[in-house]
C-alpha atoms as a PDB file:
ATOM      1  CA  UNK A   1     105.314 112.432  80.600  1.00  0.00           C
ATOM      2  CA  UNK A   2     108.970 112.928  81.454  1.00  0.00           C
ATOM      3  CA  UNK A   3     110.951 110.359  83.559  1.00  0.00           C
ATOM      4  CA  UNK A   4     108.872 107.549  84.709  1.00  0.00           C
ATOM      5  CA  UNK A   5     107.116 109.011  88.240  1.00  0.00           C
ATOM      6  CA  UNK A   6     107.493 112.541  87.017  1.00  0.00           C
ATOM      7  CA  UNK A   7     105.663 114.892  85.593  1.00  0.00           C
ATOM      8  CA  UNK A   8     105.685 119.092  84.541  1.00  0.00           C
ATOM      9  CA  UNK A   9     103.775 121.274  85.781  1.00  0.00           C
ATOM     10  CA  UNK A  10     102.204 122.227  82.380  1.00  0.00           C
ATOM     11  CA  UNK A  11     101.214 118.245  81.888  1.00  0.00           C
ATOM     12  CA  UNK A  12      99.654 118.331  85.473  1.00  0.00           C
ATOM     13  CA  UNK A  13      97.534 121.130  84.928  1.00  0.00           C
ATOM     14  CA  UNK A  14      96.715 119.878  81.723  1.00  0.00           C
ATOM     15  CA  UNK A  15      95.836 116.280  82.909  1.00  0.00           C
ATOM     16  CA  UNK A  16      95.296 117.111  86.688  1.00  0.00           C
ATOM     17  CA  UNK A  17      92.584 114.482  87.279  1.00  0.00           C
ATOM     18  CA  UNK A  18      94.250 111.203  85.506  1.00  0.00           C
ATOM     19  CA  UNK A  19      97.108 112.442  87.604  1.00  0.00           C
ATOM     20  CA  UNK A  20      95.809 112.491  91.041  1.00  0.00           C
ATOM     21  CA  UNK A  21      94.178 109.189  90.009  1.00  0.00           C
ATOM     22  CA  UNK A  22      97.338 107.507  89.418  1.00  0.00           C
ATOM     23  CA  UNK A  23      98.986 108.664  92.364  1.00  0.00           C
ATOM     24  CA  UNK A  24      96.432 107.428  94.440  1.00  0.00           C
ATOM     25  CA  UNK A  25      96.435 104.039  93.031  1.00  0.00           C
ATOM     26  CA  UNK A  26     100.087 103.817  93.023  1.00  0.00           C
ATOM     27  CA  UNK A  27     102.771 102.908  95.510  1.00  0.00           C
ATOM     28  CA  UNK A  28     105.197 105.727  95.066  1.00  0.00           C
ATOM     29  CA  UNK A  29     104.954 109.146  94.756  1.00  0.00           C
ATOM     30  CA  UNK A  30     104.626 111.130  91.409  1.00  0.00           C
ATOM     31  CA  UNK A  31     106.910 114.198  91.258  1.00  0.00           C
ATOM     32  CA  UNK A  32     106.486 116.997  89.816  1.00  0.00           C
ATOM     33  CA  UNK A  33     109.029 119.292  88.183  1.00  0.00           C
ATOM     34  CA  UNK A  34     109.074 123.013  86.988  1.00  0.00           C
ATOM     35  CA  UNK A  35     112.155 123.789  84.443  1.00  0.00           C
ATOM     36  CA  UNK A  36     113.668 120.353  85.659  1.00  0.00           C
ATOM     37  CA  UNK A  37     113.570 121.294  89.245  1.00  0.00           C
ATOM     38  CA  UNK A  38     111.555 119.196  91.601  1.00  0.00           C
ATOM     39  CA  UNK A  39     108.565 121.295  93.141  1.00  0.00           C
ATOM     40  CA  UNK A  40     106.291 119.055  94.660  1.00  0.00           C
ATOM     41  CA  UNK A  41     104.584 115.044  94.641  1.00  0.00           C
ATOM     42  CA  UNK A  42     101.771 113.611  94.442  1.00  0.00           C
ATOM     43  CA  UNK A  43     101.510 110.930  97.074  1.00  0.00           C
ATOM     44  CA  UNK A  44      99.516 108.159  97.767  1.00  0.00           C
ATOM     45  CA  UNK A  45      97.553 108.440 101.049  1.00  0.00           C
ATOM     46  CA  UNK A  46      98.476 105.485 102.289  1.00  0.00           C
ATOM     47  CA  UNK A  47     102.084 105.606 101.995  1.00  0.00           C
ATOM     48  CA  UNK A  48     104.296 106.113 105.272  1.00  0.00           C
ATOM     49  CA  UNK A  49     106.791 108.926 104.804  1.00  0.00           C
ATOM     50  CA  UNK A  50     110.459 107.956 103.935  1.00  0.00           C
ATOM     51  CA  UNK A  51     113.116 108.121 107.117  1.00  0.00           C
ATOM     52  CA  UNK A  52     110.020 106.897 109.249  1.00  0.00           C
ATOM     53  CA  UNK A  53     109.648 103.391 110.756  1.00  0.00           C
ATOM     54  CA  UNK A  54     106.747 101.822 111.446  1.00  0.00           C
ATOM     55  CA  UNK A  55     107.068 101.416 116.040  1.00  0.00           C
ATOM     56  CA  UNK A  56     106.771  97.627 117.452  1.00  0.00           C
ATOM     57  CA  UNK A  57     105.711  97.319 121.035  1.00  0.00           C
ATOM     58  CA  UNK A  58     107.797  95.479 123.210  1.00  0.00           C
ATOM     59  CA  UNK A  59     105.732  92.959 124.229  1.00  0.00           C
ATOM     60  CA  UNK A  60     106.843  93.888 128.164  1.00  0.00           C
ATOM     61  CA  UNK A  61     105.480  97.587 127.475  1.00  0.00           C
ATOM     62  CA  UNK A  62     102.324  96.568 125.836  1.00  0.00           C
ATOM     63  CA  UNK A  63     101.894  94.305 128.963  1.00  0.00           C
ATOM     64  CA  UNK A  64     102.529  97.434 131.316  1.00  0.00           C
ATOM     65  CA  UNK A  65      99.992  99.557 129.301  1.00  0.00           C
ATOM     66  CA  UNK A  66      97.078  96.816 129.639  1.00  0.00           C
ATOM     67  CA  UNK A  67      98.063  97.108 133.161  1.00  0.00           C
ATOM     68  CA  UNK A  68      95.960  99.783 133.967  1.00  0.00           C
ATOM     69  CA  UNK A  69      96.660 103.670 134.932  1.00  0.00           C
ATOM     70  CA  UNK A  70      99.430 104.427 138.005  1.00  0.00           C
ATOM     71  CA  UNK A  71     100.159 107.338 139.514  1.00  0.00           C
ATOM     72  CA  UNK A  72     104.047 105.596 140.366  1.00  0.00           C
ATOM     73  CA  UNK A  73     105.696 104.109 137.208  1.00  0.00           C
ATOM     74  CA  UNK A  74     109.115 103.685 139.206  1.00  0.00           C
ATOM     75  CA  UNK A  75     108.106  99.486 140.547  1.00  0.00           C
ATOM     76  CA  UNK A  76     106.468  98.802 137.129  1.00  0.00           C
ATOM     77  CA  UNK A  77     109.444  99.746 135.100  1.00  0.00           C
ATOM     78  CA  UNK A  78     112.276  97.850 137.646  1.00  0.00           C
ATOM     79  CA  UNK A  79     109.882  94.526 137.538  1.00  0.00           C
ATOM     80  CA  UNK A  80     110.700  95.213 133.517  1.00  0.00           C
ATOM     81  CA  UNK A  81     113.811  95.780 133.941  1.00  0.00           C
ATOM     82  CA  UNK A  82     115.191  93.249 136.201  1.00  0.00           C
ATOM     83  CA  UNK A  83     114.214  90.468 133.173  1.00  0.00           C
ATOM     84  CA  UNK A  84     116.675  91.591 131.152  1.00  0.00           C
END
């Protein structure tokens, strides 16, 4: 194996099975190179993709979705926005 978390291409088809193992069990993704270039990873299915943040309700919007269906948002959104 080359740098810790990385892997050739000739070791992955070699070894494909203990690879995709490992990738699933771990928390980061396992790269793999070609000539020293990066050409793809292995990643865990339950990792979130990097650059993305996890949303958080506001707690007035998840109000205003239990709220039911309206066909006019407009009175809603200024009762919202008038506690502010």
């Amino acid at each position: 194996m080359g740098k810790k978390g990385s892997i050739t291409i000739k070791e992955l088809h070699a070894r494909t099975g203990e690879y995709v193992r490992r990738a699933g069990r771990s928390r980061t993704a396992l790269v793999v190179t070609d000539r020293g270039k990066v050409v793809a990873a292995l990643v865990p299915p339950n990792l979130p993709p990097k650059g993305r943040r996890r949303r958080t309700l506001l707690p007035e919007y998840a109000a205003f979705l239990t709220r039911g269906k309206s066909s006019d948002v407009l009175p809603a959104l200024d009762a919202v926005r008038s506690d502010r």
